[in-house]
PDB file of N, CA and C in Angstrom:
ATOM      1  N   UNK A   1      -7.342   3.195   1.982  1.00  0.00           N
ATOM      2  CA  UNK A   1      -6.485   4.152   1.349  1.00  0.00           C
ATOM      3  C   UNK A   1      -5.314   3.396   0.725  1.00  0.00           C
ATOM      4  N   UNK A   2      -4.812   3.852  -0.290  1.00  0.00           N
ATOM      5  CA  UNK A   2      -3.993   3.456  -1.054  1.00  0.00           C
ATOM      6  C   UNK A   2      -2.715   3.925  -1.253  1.00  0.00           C
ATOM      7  N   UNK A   3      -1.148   3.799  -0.738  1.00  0.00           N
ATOM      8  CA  UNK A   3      -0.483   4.732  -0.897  1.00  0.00           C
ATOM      9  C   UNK A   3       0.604   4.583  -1.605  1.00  0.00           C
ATOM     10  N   UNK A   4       0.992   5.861  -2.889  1.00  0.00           N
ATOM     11  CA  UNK A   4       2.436   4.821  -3.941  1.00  0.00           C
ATOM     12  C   UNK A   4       3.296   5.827  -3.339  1.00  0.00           C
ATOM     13  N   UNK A   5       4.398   5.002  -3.775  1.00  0.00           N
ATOM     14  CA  UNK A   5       5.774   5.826  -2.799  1.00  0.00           C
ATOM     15  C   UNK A   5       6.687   5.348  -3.946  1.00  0.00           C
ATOM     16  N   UNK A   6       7.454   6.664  -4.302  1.00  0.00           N
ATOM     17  CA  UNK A   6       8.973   5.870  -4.743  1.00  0.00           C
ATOM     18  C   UNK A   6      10.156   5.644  -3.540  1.00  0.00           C
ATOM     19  N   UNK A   7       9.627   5.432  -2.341  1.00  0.00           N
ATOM     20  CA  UNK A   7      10.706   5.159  -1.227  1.00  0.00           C
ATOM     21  C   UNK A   7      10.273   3.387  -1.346  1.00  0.00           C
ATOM     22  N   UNK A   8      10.626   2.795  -0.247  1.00  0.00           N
ATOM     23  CA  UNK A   8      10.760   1.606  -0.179  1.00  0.00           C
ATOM     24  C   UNK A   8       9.955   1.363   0.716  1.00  0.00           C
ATOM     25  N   UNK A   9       9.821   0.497   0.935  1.00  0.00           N
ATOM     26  CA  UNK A   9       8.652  -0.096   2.376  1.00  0.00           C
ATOM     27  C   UNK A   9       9.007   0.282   3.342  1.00  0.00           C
ATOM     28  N   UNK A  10      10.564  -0.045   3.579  1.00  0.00           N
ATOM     29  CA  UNK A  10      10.932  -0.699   4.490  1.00  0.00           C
ATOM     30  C   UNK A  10      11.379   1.157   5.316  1.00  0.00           C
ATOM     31  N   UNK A  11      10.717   2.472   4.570  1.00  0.00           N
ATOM     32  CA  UNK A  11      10.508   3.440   5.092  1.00  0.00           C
ATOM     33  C   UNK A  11       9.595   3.922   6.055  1.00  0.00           C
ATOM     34  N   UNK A  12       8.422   3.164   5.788  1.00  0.00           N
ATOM     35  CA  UNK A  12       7.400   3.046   6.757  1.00  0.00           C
ATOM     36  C   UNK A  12       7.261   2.901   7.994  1.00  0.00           C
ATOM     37  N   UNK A  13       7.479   3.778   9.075  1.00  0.00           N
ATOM     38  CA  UNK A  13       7.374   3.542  10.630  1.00  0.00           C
ATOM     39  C   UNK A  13       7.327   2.088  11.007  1.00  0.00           C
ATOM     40  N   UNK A  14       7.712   1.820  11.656  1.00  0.00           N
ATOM     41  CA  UNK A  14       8.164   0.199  12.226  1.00  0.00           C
ATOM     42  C   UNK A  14       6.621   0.469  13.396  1.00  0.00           C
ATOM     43  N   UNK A  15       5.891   1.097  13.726  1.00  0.00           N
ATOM     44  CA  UNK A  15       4.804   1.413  14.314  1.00  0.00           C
ATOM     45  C   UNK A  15       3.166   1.258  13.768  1.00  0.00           C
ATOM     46  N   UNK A  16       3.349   0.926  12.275  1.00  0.00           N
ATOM     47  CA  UNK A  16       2.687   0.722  11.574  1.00  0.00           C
ATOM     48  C   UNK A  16       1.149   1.762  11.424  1.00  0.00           C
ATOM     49  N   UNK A  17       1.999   3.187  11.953  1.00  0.00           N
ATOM     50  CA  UNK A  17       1.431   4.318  11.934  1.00  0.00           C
ATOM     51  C   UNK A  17       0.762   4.626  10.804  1.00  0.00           C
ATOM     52  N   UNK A  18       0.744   4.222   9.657  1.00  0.00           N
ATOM     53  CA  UNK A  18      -0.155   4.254   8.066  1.00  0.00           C
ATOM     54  C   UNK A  18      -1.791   3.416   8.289  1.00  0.00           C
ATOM     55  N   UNK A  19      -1.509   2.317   9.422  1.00  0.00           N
ATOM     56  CA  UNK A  19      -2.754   1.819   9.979  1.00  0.00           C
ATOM     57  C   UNK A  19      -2.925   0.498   9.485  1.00  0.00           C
ATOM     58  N   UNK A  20      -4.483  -0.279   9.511  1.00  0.00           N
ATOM     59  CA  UNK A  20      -4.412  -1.502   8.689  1.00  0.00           C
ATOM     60  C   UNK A  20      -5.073  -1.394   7.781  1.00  0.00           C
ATOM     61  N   UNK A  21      -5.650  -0.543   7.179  1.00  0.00           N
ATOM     62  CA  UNK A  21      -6.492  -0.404   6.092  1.00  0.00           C
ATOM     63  C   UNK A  21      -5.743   0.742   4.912  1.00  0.00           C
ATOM     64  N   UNK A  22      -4.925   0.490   5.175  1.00  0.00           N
ATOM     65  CA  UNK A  22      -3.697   1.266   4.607  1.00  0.00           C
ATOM     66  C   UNK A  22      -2.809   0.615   3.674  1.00  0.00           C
ATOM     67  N   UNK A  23      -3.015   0.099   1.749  1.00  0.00           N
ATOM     68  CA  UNK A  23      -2.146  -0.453   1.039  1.00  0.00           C
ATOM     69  C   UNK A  23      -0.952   0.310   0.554  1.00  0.00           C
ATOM     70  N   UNK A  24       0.409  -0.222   0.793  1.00  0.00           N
ATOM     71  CA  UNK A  24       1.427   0.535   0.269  1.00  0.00           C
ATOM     72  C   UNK A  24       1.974  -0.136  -0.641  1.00  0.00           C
ATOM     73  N   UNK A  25       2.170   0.923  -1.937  1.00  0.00           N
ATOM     74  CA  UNK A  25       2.751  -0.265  -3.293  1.00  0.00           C
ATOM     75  C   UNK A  25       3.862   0.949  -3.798  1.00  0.00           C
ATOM     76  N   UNK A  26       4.870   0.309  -3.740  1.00  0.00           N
ATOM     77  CA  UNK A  26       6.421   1.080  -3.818  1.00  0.00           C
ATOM     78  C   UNK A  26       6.691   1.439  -5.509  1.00  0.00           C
ATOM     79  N   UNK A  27       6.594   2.541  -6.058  1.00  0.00           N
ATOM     80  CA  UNK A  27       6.524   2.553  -7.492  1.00  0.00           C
ATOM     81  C   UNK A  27       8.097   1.799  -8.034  1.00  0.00           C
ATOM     82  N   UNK A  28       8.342   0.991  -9.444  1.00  0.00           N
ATOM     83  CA  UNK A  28       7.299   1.052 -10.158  1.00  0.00           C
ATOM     84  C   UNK A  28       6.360   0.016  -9.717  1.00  0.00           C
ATOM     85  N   UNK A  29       4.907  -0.070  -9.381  1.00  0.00           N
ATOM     86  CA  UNK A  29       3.883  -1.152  -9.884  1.00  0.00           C
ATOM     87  C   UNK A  29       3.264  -1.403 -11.007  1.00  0.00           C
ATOM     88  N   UNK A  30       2.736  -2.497 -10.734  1.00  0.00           N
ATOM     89  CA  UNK A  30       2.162  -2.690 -12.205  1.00  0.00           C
ATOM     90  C   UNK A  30       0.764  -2.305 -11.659  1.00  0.00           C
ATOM     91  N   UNK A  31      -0.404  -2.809 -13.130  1.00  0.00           N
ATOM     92  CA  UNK A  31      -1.493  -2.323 -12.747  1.00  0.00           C
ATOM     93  C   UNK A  31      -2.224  -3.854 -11.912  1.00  0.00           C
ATOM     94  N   UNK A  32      -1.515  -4.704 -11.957  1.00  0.00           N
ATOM     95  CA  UNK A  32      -2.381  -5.805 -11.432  1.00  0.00           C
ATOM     96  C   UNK A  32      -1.862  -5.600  -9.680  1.00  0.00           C
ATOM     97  N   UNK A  33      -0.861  -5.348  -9.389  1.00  0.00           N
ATOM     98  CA  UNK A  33      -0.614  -4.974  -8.039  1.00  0.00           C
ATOM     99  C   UNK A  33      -1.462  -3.763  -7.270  1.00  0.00           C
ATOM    100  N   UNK A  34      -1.581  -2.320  -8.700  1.00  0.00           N
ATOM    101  CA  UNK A  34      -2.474  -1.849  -8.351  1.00  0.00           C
ATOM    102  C   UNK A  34      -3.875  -2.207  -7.981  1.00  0.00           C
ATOM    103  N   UNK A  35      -4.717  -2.954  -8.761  1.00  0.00           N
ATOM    104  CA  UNK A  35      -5.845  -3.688  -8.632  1.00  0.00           C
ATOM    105  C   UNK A  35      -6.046  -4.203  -7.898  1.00  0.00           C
ATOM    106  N   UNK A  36      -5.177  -5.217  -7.189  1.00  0.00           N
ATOM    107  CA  UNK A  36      -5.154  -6.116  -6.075  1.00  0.00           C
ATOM    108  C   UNK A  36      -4.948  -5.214  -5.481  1.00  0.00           C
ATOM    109  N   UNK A  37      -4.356  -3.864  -4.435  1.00  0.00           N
ATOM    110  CA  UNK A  37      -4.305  -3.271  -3.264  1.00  0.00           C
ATOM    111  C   UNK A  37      -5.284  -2.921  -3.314  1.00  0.00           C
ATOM    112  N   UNK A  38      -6.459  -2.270  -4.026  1.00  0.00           N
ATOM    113  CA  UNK A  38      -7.610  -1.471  -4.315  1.00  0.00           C
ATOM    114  C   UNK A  38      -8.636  -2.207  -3.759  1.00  0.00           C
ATOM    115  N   UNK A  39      -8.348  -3.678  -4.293  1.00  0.00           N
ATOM    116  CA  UNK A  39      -9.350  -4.700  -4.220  1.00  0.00           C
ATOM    117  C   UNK A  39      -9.290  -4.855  -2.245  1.00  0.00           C
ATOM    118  N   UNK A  40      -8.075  -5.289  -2.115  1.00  0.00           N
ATOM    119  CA  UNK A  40      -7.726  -5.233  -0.813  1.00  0.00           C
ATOM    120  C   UNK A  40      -8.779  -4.119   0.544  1.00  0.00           C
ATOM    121  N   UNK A  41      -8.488  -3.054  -0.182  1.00  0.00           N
ATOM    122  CA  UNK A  41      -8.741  -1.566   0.938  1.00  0.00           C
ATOM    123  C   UNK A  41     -10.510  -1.601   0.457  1.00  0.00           C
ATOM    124  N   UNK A  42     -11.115  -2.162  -0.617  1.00  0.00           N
ATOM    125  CA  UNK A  42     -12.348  -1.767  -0.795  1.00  0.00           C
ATOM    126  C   UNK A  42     -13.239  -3.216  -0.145  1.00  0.00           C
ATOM    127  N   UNK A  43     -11.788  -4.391   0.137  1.00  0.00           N
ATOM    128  CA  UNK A  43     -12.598  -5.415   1.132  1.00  0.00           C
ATOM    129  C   UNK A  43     -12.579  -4.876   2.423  1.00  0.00           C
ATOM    130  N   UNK A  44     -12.064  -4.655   2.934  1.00  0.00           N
ATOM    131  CA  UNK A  44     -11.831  -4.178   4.084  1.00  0.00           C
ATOM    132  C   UNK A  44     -10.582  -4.157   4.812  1.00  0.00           C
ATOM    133  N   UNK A  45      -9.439  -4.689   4.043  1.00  0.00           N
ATOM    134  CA  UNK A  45      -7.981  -5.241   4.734  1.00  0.00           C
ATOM    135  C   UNK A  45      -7.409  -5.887   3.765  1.00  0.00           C
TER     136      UNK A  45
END
């Protein structure tokens, strides 16, 4: 899963409750950051 946020990372539960198969990309991204998280979650991590 893939998740965009206009918050910051550093919003994200310190519990890492989103999981590990879980990419977070803080808007704005680009599309190559997009690509690479995608690429990421469709390897497995």
């Amino acid at each position: 899963m893939v998740v965009a946020s206009g918050y910051a990372r550093d919003t994200i539960p310190a519990d890492g409750s989103l999981g590990a198969a879980v990419a977070f990309l803080a808007k704005p991204f680009t599309l190559d950051q997009l690509a690479a998280a995608l690429r990421a979650v469709l390897d497995g991590g």
